[in-house]
Each structure stands twice: as C-alpha cells, then as structure tokens.
C-alpha atoms as a PDB file:
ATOM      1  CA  UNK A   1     157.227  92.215 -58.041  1.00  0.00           C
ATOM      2  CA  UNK A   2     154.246  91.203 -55.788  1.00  0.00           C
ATOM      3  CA  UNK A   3     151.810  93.733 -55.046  1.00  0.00           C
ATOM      4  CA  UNK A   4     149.297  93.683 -52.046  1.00  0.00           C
ATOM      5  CA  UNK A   5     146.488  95.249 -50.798  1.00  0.00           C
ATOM      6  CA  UNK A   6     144.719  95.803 -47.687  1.00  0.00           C
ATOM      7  CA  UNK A   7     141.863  95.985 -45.678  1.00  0.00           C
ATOM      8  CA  UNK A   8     141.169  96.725 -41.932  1.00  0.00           C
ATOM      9  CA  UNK A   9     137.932  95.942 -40.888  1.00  0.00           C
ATOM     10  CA  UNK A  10     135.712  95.969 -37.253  1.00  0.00           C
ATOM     11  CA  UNK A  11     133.587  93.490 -36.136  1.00  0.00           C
ATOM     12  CA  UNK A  12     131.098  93.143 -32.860  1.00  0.00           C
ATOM     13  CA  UNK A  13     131.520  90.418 -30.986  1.00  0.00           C
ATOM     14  CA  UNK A  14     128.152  88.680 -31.075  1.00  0.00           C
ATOM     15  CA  UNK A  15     125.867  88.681 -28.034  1.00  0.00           C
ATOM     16  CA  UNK A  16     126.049  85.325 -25.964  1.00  0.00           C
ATOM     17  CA  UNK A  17     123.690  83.731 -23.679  1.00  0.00           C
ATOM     18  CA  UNK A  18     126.206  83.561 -21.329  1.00  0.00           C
ATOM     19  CA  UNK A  19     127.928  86.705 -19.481  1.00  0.00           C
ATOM     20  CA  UNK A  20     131.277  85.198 -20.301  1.00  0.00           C
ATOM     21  CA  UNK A  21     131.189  86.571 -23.919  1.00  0.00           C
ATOM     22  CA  UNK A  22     133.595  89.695 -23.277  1.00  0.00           C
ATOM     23  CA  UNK A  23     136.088  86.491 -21.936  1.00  0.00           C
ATOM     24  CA  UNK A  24     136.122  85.084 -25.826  1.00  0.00           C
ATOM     25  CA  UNK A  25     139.513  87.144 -27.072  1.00  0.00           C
ATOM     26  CA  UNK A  26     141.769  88.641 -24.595  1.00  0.00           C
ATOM     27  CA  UNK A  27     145.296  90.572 -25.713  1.00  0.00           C
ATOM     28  CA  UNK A  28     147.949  90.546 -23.339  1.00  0.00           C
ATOM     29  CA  UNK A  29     150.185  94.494 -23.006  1.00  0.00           C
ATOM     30  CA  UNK A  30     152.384  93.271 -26.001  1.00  0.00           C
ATOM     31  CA  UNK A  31     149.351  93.447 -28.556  1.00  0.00           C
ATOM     32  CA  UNK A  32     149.097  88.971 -28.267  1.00  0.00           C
ATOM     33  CA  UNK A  33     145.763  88.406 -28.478  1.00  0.00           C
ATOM     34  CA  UNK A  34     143.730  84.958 -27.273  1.00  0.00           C
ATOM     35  CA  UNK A  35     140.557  83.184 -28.132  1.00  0.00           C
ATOM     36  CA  UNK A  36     139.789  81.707 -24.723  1.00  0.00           C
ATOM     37  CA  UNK A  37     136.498  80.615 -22.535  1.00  0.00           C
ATOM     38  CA  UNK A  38     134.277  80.947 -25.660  1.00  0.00           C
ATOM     39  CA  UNK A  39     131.039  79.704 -26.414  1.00  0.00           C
ATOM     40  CA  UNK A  40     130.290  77.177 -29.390  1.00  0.00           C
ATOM     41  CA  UNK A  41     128.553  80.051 -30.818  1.00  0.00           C
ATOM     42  CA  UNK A  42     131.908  82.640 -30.200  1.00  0.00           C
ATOM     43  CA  UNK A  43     134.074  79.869 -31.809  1.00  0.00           C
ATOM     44  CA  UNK A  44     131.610  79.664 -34.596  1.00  0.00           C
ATOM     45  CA  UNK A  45     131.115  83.342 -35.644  1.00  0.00           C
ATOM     46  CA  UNK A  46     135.110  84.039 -35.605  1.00  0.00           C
ATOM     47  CA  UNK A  47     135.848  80.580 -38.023  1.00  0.00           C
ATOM     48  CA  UNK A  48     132.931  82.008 -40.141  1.00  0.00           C
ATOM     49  CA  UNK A  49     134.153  85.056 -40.212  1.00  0.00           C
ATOM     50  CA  UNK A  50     137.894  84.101 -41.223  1.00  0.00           C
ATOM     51  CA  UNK A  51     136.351  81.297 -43.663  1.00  0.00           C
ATOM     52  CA  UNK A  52     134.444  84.356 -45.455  1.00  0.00           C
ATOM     53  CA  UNK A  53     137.218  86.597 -45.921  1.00  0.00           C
ATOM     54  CA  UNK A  54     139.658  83.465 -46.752  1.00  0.00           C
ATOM     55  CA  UNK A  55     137.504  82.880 -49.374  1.00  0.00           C
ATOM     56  CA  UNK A  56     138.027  86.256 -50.973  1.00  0.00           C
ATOM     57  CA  UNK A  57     141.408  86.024 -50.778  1.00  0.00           C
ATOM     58  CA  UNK A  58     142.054  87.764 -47.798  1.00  0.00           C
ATOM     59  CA  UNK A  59     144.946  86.742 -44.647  1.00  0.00           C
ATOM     60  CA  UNK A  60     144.302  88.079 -41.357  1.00  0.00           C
ATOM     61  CA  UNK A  61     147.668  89.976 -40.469  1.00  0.00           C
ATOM     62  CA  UNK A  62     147.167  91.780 -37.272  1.00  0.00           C
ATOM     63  CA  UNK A  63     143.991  91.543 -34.816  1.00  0.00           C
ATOM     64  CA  UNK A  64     143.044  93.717 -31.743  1.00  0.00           C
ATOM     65  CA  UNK A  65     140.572  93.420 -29.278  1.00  0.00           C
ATOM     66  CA  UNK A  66     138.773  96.186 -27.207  1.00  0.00           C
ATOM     67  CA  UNK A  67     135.061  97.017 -25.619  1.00  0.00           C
ATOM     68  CA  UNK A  68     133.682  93.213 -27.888  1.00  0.00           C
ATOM     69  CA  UNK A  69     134.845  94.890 -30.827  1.00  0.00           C
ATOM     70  CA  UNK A  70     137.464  92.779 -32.992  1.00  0.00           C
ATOM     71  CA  UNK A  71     139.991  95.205 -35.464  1.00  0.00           C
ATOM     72  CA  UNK A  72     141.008  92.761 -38.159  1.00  0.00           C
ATOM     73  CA  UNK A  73     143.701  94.106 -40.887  1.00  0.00           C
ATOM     74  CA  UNK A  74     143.521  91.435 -43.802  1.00  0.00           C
ATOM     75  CA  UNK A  75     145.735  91.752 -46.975  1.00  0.00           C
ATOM     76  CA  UNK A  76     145.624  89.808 -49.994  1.00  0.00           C
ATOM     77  CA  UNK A  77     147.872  89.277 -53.412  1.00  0.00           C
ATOM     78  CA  UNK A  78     147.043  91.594 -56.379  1.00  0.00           C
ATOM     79  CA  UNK A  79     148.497  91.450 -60.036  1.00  0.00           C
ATOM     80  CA  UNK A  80     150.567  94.214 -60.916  1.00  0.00           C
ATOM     81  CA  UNK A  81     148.926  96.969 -62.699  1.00  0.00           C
ATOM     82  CA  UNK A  82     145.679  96.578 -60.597  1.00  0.00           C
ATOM     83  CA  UNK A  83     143.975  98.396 -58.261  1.00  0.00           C
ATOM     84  CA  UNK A  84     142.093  95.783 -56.588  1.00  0.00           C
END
C-alpha cells in the first residue's frame, strides 16, 4: 500500500524593491491562489523554493497566501514500515 508523509511549512515573501511585492500571489474566496505582477526576483525565490523541496522529494499539495506569508503543505512517498 503506498504510504505518505507530510509537511506544512511557512515562508516570507521576500522584500522587493518595488511596493508591488504584496501583488506577487493573490487567492481568490474559494482558496485559488495566483502568482501575478511579480518581480524577476518574486518569480525567482518561489521556483527556488519549489526546486529545493522537489529535490527532497516533496509535492506542493495545497498553498495559501496571507499578510506576504506563503503556507505550503508538501507530501512525499515513503516505504512502508518507515517513519520518514
């Protein structure tokens, strides 16, 4: 049977140059979140940050958005009989 773990983790939005950085993710009422109006260095933190945790395995299921902090919940495939 496959067996998964998971992992919610918060992230700061990092500061831009620009007062346009709260525009970078925006979530509709219905929880659909958007990357949108975002600096080269916005777009670069958030494909870092999903390359990182890609690397360790980890899909991003669910994200939220609120006050430039990102909620991420990430799960990944474990082998039975593990604990992660």
């Amino acid at each position: 049977m496959i067996q998964w773990e998971y992992q919610i983790t918060y992230h700061e939005l990092p500061s831009s140059p620009s007062e346009k950085a709260e525009e970078i993710i925006a979530c509709d009422q219905s929880g659909r979140c958007f990357v949108h109006d975002a600096s080269k260095e916005g777009v670069q933190w958030l494909t870092q940050l999903f390359q990182t945790k890609g690397l360790d395995g980890w899909e991003l299921i669910q994200s939220g958005y609120h006050n430039r902090e990102l909620l991420c919940v990430w799960k990944r495939r474990i082998e039975p009989g593990t604990n992660g």
